[in-house]
N, C-alpha and C. Protein backbone atom coordinates (compact mmCIF):
# COMPACT_ATOMS: atom_id res chain seq x y z
N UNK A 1 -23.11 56.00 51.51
CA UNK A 1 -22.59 56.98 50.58
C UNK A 1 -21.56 57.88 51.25
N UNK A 2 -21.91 57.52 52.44
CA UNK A 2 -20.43 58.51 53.49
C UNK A 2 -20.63 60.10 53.46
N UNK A 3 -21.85 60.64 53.49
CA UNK A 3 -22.63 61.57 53.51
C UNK A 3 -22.15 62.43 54.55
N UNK A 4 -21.76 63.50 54.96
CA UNK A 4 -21.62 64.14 56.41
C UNK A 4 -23.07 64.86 56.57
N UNK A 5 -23.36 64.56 58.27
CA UNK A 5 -24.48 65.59 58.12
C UNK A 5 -24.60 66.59 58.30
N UNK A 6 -24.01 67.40 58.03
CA UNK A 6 -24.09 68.68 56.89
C UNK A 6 -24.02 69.14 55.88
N UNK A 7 -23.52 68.06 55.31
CA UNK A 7 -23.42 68.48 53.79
C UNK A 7 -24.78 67.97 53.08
N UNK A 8 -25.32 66.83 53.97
CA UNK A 8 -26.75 66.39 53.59
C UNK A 8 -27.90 67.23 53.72
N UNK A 9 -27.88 68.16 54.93
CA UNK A 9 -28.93 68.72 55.16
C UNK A 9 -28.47 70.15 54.38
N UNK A 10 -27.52 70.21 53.56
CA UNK A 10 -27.60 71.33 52.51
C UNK A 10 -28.01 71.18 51.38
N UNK A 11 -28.14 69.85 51.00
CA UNK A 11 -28.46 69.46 49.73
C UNK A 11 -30.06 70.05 49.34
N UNK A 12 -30.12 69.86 47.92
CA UNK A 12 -31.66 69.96 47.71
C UNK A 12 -32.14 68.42 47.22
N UNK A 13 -33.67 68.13 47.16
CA UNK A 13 -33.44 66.73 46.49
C UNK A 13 -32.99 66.40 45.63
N UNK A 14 -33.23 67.42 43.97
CA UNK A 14 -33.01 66.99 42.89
C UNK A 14 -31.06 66.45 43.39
N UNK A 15 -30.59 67.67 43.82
CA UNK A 15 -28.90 66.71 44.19
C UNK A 15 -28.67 65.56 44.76
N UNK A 16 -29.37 65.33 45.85
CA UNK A 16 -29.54 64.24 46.18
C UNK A 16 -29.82 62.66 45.66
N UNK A 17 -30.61 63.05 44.72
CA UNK A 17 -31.20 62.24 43.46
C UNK A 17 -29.96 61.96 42.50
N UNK A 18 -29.65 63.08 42.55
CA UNK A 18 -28.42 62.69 41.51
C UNK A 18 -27.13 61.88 41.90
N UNK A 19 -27.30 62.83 42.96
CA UNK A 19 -26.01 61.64 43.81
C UNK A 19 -26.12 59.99 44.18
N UNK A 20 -27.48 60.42 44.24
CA UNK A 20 -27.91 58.61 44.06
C UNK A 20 -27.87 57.13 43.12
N UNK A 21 -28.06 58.34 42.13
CA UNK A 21 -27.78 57.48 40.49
C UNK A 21 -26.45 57.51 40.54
N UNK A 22 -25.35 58.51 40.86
CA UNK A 22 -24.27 58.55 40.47
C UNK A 22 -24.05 57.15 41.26
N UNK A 23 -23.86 57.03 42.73
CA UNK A 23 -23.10 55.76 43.42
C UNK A 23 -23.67 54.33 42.92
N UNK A 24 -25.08 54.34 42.02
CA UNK A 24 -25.71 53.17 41.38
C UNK A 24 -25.10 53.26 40.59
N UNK A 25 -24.91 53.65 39.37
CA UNK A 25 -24.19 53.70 37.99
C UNK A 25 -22.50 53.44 38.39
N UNK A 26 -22.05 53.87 39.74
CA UNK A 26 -20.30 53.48 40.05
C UNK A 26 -20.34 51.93 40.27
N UNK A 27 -21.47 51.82 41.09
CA UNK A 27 -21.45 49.86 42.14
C UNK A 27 -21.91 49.27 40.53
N UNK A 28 -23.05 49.32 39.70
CA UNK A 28 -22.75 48.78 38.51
C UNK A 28 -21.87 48.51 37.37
N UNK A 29 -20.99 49.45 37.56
CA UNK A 29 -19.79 49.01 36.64
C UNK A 29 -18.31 49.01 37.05
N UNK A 30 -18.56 48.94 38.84
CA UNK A 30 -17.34 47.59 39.87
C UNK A 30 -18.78 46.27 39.15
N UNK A 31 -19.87 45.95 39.44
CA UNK A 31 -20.47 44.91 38.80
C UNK A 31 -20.21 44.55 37.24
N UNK A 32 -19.88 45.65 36.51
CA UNK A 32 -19.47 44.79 35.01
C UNK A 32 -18.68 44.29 35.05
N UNK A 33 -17.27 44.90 35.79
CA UNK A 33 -16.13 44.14 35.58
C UNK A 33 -15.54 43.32 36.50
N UNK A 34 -16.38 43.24 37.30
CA UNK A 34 -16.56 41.60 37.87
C UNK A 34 -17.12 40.27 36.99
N UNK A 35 -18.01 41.01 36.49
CA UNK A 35 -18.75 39.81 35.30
C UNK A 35 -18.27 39.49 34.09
N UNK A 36 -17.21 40.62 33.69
CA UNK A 36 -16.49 40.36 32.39
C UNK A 36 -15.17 39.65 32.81
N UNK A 37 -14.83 39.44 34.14
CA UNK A 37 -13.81 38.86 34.70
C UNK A 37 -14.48 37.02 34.54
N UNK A 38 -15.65 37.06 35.51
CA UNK A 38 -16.03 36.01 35.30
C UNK A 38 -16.28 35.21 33.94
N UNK A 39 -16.95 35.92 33.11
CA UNK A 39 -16.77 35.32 31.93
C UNK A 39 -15.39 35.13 30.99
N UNK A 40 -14.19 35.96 31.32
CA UNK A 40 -13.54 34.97 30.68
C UNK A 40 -12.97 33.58 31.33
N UNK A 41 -13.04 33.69 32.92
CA UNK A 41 -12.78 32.59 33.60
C UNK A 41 -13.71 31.21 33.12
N UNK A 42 -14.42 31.36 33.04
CA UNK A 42 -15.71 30.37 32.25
C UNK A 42 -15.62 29.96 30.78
N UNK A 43 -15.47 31.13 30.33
CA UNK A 43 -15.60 30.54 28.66
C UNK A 43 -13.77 30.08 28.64
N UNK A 44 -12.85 30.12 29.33
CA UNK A 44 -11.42 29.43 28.31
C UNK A 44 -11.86 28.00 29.59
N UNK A 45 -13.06 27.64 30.11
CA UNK A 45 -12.85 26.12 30.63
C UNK A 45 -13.69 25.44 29.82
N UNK A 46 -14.85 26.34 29.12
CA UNK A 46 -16.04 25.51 28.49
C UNK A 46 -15.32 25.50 26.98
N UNK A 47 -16.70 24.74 26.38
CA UNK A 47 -16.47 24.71 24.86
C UNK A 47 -16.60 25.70 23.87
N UNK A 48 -16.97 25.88 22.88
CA UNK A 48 -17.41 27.16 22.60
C UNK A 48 -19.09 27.60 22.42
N UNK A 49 -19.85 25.97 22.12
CA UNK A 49 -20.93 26.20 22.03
C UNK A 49 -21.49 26.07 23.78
N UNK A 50 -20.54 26.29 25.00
CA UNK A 50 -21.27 26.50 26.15
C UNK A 50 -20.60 27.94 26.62
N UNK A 51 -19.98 28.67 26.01
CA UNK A 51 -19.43 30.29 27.00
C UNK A 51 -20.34 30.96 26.36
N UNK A 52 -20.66 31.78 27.35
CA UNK A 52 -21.33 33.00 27.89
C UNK A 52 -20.94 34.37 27.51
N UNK A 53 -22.26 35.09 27.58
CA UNK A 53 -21.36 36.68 27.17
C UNK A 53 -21.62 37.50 28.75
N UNK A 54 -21.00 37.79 29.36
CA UNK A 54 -21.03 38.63 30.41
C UNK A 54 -22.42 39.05 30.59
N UNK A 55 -23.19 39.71 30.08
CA UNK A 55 -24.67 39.78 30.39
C UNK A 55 -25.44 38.55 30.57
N UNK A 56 -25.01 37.64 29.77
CA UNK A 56 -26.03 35.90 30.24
C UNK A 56 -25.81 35.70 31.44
N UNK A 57 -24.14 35.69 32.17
CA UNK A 57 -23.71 35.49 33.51
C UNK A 57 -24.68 36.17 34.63
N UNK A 58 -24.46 37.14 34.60
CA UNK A 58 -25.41 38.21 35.66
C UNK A 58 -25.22 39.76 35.38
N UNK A 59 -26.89 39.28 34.60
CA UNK A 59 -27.58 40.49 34.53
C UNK A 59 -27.47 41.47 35.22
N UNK A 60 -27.57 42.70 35.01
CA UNK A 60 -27.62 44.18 35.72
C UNK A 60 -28.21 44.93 35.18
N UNK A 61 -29.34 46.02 35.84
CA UNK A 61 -30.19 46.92 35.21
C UNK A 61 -29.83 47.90 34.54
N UNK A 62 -28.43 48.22 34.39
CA UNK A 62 -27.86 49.36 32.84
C UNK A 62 -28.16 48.39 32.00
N UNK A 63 -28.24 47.01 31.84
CA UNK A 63 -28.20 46.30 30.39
C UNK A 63 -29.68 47.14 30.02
N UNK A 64 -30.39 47.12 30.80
CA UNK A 64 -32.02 47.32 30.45
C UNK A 64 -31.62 48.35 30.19
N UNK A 65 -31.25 49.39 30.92
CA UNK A 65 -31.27 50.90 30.61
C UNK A 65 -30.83 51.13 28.84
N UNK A 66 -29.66 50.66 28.54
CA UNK A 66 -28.85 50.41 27.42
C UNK A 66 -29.79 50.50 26.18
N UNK A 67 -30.33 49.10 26.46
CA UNK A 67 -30.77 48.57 25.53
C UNK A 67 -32.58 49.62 25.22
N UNK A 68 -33.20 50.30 26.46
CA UNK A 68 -34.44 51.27 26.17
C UNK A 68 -33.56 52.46 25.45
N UNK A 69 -32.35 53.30 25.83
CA UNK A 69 -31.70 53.91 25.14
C UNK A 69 -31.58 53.88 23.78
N UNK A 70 -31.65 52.81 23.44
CA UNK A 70 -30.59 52.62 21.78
C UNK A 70 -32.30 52.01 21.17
N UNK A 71 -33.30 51.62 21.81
CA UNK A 71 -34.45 51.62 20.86
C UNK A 71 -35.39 52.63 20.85
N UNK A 72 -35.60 53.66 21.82
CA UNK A 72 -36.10 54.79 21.83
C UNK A 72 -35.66 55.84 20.71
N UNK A 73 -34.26 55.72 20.44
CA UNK A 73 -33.56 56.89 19.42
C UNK A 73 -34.31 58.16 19.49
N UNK A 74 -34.01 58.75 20.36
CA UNK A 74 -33.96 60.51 20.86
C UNK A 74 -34.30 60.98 19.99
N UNK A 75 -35.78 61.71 19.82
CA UNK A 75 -36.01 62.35 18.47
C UNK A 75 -35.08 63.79 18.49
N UNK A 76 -34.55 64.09 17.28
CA UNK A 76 -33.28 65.42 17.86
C UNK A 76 -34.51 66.78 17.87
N UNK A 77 -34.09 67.83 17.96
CA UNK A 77 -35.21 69.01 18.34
C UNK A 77 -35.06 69.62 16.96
N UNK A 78 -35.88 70.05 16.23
CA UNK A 78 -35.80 70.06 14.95
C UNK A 78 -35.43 71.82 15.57
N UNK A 79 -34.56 72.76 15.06
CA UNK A 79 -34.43 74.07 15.20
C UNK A 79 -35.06 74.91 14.14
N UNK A 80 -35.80 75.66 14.53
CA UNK A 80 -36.83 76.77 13.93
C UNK A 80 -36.12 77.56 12.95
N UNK A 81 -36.71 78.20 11.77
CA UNK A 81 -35.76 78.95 10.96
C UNK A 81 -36.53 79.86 11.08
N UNK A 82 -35.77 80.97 10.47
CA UNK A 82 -36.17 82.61 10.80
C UNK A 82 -37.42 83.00 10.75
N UNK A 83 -38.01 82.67 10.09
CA UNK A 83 -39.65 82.99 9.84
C UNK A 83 -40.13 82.01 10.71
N UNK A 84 -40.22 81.28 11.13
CA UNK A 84 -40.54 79.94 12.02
C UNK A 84 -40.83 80.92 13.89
N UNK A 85 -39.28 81.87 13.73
CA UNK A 85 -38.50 82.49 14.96
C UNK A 85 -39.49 83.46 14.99
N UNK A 86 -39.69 84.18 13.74
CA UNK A 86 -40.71 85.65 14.15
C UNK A 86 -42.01 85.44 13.99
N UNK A 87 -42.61 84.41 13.46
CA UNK A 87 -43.43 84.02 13.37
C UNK A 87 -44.11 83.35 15.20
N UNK A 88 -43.10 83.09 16.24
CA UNK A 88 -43.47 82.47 17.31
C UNK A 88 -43.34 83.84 17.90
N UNK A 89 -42.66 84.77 17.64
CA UNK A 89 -42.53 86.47 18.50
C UNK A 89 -43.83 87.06 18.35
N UNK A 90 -44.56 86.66 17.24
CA UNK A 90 -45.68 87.62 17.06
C UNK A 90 -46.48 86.62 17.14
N UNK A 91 -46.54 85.60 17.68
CA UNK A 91 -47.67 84.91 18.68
C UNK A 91 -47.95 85.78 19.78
N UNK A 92 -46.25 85.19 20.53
CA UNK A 92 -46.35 86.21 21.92
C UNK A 92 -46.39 87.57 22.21
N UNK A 93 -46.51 88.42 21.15
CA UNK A 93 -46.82 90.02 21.39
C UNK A 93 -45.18 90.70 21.32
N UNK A 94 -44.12 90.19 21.22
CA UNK A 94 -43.20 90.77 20.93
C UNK A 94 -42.71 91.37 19.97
């Protein structure tokens, strides 16, 4: 990651962590478009019922990520209305 050590031993983990995903999520998509390269090299030699879609070629773990993303659907945070608001104040004694 080409880290200096000092700038490492300033970090906290959660940054660290992050910086980690960040250089995985960069080397994965130099990996997509290597694979979307490959697949069109492949599919204009094959037929049509033998080309490939870039994910059949070689897999990569954003496809997974992707695909738990888009079936989970993020429940949104439903926002409280006014009586909802003072109604949670005079739980807590405010």
């Amino acid at each position: 990651m080409g880290l200096m050590p000092e700038f490492f031993e300033d970090m906290s983990w959660s940054n660290f962590q992050r910086l980690v995903i960040y250089h995985q999520k960069k080397e994965a998509n130099s990996w997509d478009r290597t694979r979307v390269v490959m697949s069109y090299i492949l599919n204009t030699q094959v037929e049509k019922k033998h080309q490939k879609k870039p994910k059949e070629i070689l897999p990569l773990w954003t496809d997974k990520l992707a695909q738990i993303l888009k079936a989970s659907e993020f429940k949104k945070v439903k926002v409280p209305t006014k009586e909802e608001k003072e109604e949670m104040l005079k739980r807590v004694g405010k």
